[in-house]
Protein backbone atom coordinates (compact mmCIF):
# COMPACT_ATOMS: atom_id res chain seq x y z
CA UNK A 1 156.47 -18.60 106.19
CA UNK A 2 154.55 -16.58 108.68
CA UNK A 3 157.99 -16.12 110.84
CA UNK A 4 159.52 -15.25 107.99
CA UNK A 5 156.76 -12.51 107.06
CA UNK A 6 156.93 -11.21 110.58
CA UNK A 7 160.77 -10.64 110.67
CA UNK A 8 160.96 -8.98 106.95
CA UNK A 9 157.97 -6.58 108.95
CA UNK A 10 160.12 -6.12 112.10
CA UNK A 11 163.46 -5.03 109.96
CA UNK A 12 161.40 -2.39 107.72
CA UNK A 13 161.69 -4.39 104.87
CA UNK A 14 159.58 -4.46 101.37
CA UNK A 15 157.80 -7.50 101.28
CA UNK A 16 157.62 -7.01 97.23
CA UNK A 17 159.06 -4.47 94.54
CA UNK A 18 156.50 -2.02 93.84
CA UNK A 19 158.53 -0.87 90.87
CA UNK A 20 157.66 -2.07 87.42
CA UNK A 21 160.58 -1.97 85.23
CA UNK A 22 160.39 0.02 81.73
CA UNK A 23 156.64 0.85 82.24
CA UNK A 24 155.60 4.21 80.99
CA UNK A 25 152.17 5.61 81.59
CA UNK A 26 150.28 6.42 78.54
CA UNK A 27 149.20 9.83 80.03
CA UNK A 28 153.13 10.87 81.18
CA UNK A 29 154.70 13.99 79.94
CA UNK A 30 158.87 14.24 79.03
CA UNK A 31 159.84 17.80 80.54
CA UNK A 32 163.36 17.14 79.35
CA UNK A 33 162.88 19.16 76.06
CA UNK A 34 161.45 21.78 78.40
CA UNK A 35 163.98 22.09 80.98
CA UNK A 36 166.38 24.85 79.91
CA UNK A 37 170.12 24.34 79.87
CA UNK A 38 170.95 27.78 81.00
CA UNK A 39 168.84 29.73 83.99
CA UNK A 40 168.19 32.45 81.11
CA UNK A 41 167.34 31.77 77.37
CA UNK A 42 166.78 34.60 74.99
CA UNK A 43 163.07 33.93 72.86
CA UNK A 44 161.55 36.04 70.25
CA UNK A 45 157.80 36.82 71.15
CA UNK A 46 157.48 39.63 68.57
CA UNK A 47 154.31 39.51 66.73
CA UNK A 48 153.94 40.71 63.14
CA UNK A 49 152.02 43.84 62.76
CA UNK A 50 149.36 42.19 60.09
CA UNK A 51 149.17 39.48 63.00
CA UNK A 52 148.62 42.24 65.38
CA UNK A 53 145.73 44.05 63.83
CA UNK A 54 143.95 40.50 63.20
CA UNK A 55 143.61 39.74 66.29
CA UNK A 56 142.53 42.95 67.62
CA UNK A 57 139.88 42.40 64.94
CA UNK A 58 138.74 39.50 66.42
CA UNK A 59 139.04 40.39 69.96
CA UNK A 60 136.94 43.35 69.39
CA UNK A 61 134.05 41.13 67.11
CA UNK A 62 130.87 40.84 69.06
CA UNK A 63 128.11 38.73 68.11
CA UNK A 64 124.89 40.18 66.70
CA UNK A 65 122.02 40.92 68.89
CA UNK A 66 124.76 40.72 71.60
CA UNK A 67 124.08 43.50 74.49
CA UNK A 68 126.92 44.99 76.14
CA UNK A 69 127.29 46.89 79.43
CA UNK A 70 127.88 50.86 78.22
CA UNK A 71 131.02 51.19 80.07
CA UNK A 72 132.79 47.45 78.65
CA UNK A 73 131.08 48.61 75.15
CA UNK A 74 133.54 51.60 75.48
CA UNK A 75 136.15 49.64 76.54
CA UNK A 76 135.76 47.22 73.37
CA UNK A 77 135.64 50.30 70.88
CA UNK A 78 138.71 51.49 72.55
CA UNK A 79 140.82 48.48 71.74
CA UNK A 80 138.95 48.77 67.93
CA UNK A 81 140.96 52.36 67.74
CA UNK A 82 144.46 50.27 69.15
CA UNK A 83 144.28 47.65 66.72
CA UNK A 84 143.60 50.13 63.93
CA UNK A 85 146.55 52.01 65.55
CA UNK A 86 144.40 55.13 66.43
CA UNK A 87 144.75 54.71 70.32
CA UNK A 88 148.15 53.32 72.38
CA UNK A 89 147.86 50.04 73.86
CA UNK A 90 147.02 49.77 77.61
CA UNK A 91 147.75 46.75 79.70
CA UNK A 92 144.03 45.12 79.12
CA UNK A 93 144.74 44.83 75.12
CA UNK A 94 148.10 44.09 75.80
CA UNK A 95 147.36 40.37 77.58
CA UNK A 96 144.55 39.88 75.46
CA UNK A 97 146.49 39.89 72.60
CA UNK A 98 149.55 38.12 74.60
CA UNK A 99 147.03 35.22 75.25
CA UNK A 100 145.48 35.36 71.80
CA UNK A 101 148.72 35.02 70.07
CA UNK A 102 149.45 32.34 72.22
CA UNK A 103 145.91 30.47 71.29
CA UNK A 104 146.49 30.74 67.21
CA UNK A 105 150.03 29.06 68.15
CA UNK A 106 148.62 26.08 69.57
CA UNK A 107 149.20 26.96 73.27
CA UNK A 108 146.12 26.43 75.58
CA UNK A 109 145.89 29.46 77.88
CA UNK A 110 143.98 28.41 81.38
CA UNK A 111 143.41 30.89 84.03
CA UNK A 112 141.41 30.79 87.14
CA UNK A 113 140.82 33.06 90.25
CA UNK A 114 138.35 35.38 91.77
CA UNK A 115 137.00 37.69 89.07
CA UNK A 116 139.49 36.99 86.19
CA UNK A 117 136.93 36.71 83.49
CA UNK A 118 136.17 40.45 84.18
CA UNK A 119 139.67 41.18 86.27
CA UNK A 120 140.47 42.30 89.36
CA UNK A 121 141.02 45.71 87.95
CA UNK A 122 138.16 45.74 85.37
CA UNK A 123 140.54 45.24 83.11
CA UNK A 124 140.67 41.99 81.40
CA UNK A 125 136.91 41.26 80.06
CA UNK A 126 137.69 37.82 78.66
CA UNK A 127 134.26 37.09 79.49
CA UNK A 128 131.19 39.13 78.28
CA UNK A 129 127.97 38.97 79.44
CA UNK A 130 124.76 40.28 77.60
CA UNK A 131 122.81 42.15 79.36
CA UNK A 132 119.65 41.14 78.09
CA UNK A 133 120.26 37.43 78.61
CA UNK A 134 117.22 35.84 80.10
CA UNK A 135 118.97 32.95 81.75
CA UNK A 136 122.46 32.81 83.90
CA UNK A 137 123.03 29.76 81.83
CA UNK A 138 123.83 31.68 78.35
CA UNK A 139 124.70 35.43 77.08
CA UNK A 140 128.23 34.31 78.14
CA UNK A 141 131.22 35.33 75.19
CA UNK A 142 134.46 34.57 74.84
CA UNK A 143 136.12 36.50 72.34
CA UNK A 144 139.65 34.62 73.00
CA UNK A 145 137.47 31.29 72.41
CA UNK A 146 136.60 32.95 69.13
CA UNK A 147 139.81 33.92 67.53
CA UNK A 148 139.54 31.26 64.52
CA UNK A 149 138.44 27.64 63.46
CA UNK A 150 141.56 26.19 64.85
CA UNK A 151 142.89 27.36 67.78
CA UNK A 152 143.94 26.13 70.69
CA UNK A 153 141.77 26.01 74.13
CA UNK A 154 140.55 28.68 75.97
CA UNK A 155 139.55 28.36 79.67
CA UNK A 156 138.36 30.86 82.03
CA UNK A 157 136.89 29.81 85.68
CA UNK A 158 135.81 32.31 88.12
CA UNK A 159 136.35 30.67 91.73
CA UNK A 160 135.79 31.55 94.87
CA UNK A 161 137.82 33.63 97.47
CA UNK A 162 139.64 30.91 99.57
CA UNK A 163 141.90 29.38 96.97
CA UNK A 164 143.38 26.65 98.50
CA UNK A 165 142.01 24.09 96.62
CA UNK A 166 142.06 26.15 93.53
CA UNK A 167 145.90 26.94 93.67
CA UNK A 168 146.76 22.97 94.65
CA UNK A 169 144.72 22.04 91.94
CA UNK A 170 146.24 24.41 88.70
CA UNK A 171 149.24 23.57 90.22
CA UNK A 172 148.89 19.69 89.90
CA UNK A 173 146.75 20.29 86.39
CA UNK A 174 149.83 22.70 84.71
CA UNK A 175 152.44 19.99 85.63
CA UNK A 176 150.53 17.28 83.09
CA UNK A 177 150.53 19.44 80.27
CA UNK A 178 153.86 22.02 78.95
CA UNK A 179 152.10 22.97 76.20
CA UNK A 180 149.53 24.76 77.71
CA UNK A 181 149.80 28.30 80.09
CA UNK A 182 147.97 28.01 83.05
CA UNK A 183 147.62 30.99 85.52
CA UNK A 184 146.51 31.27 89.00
CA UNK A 185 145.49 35.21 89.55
CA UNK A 186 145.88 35.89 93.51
CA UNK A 187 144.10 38.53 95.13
CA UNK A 188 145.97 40.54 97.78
CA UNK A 189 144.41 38.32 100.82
CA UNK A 190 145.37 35.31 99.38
CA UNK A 191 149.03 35.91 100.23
CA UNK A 192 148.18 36.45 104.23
CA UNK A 193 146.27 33.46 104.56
CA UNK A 194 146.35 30.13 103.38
CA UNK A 195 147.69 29.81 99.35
CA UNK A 196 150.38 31.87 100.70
CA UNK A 197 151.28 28.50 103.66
CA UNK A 198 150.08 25.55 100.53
CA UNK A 199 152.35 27.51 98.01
CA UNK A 200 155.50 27.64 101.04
CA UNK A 201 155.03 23.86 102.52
CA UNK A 202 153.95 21.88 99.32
CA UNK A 203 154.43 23.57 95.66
CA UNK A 204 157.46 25.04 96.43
CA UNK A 205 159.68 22.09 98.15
CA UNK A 206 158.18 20.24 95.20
CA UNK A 207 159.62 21.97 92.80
CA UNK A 208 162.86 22.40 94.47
CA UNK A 209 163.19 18.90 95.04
CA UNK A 210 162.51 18.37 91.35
CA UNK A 211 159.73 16.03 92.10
CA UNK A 212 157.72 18.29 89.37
CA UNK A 213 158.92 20.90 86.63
CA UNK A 214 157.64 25.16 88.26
CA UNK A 215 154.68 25.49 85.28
CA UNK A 216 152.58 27.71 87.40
CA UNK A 217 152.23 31.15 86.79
CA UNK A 218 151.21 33.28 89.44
CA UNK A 219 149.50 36.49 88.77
CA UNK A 220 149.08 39.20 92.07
CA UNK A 221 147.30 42.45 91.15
CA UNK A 222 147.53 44.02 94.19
CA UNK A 223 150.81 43.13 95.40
CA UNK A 224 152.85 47.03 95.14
CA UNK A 225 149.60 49.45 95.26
CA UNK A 226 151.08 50.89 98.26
CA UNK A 227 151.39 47.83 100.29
CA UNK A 228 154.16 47.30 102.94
CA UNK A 229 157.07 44.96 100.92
CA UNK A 230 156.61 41.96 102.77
CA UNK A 231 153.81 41.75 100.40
CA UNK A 232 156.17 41.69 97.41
CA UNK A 233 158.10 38.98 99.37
CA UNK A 234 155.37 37.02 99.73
CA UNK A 235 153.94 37.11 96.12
CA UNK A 236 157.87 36.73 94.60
CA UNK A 237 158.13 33.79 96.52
CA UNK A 238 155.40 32.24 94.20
CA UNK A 239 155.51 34.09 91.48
CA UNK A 240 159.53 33.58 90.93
CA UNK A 241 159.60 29.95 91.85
CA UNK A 242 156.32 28.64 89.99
CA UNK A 243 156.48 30.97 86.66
CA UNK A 244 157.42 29.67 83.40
CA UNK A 245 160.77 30.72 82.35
C-alpha cells in the first residue's frame, strides 16, 4: 500500500477525485441567461416622464431638522428646478436618477472608491452630512436609500486611496450577484500604480479565460482632463473589459 502511494506521488497522479458529481452550491449563480448571444444587444432604458419627476422628488427630499452645507443646499434646489423641468439636467442629476431608476427596478446599485459618496468632482452627493450632527456616527443621508418602501439596496463606501484590495474585492463581490450594479470609481493615480497591475495580471485573464462573467464597472474621472492618452489606454483596458454590456 505504501509503495503503491509513493509511485501514484512520483507519476503526478490524484490520489482521489476531488470532483463531486451533480453537486450545486446553494449560494451559485447561472450567468447563462446573462451572457449575451451577440457582442451588442439593443435595450430600452427610457424612463417615463411621470417616473422622472418622482424621483427627482425624492432625490431632492431632505429630512426635517436636517442641516445642509450652503453650497450642496444649492446644489439640491438646483436638481428641485430639473425635476420640475425649470433647469437642464447636468451630469450629477443625471446618475442619480440613472441609479435611482435602477433601485425602484429591483437592481442593487454598489459603489465604492475614494470620495464617491460626495464625488470626485463634487458632483455626486449620494451621501449628506448635517452639519450640525454632534457625533461622526449619525447626520449621515442617503437620499437613493430613501426612494420608497421597497426598493432595492443602496450601498455607498468611501475607501481609502490604495485600492488594491478594494478593486479585488468588488470584483470578486459583483461576480456572485448579476442582479446587482456594482462600481469601482478610480482616481487618476490608481491607473499608474497598483489596481492598474491587479486589474492587468488577475481580473482581466480571468475574464478572458471565462473563469468569471466581466460584472465590474469601472468608473475613471480623471482619465481625458488633459492627460497624455496612455491614460485612456490604461483606464479602457478596465473599463472595456470589466463593464457590463
Amino acid at each position: 500500500m505504501i509503495q503503491s502511494y509513493r509511485d501514484h506521488l512520483d507519476r503526478g497522479e490524484l490520489l482521489y477525485n476531488p470532483v463531486i458529481a451533480g453537486h450545486t452550491h446553494p449560494m451559485t449563480i447561472d450567468w447563462a441567461p446573462f451572457l449575451p448571444t451577440k457582442y451588442i444587444e439593443n435595450c430600452d432604458t427610457t424612463i417615463p416622464t411621470k417616473e422622472i419627476k418622482r424621483l427627482a422628488d425624492r432625490l431632492t427630499a431632505i429630512p426635517e431638522n436636517f442641516t445642509l452645507h450652503g453650497r450642496v443646499k444649492r446644489i439640491i434646489e438646483d436638481r428641485r428646478l430639473m425635476g420640475q423641468g425649470s433647469l437642464p439636467f447636468d451630469w450629477g442629476m443625471g446618475e442619480n436618477l440613472a441609479y435611482a431608476s435602477l433601485l425602484v427596478s429591483g437592481h442593487g446599485v454598489r459603489i465604492s472608491g475614494e470620495d464617491v459618496g460626495r464625488s470626485t468632482f463634487f458632483h455626486r452627493h449620494a451621501a449628506l452630512h448635517d452639519q450640525k450632527r454632534e457625533h461622526w456616527d449619525e447626520g449621515t443621508y442617503y437620499p437613493l436609500a430613501n426612494l420608497e418602501e421597497k426598493q432595492a439596496s443602496f450601498q455607498c463606501f468611501d475607501s481609502v486611496l490604495s485600492e488594491e484590495a478594494v478593486l479585488a474585492f468588488e470584483f470578486g463581490y459583483s461576480t456572485s450577484n448579476p442582479f446587482e450594479l456594482v462600481v469601482w470609481e478610480a482616481q487618476f493615480g490608481d491607473f499608474r500604480t497598483a489596481p492598474r497591475w491587479l486589474s492587468i495580471s488577475s481580473l482581466l485573464p480571468a475574464k478572458q479565460n471565462g473563469a468569471v462573467p466581466a460584472v465590474l464597472s469601472c468608473s475613471c474621472r480623471m482619465a481625458m482632463r488633459g492627460r497624455d492618452p496612455s491614460i485612456l489606454r490604461r483606464v479602457s483596458n478596465v473599463s472595456c473589459s470589466c463593464a457590463p454590456r
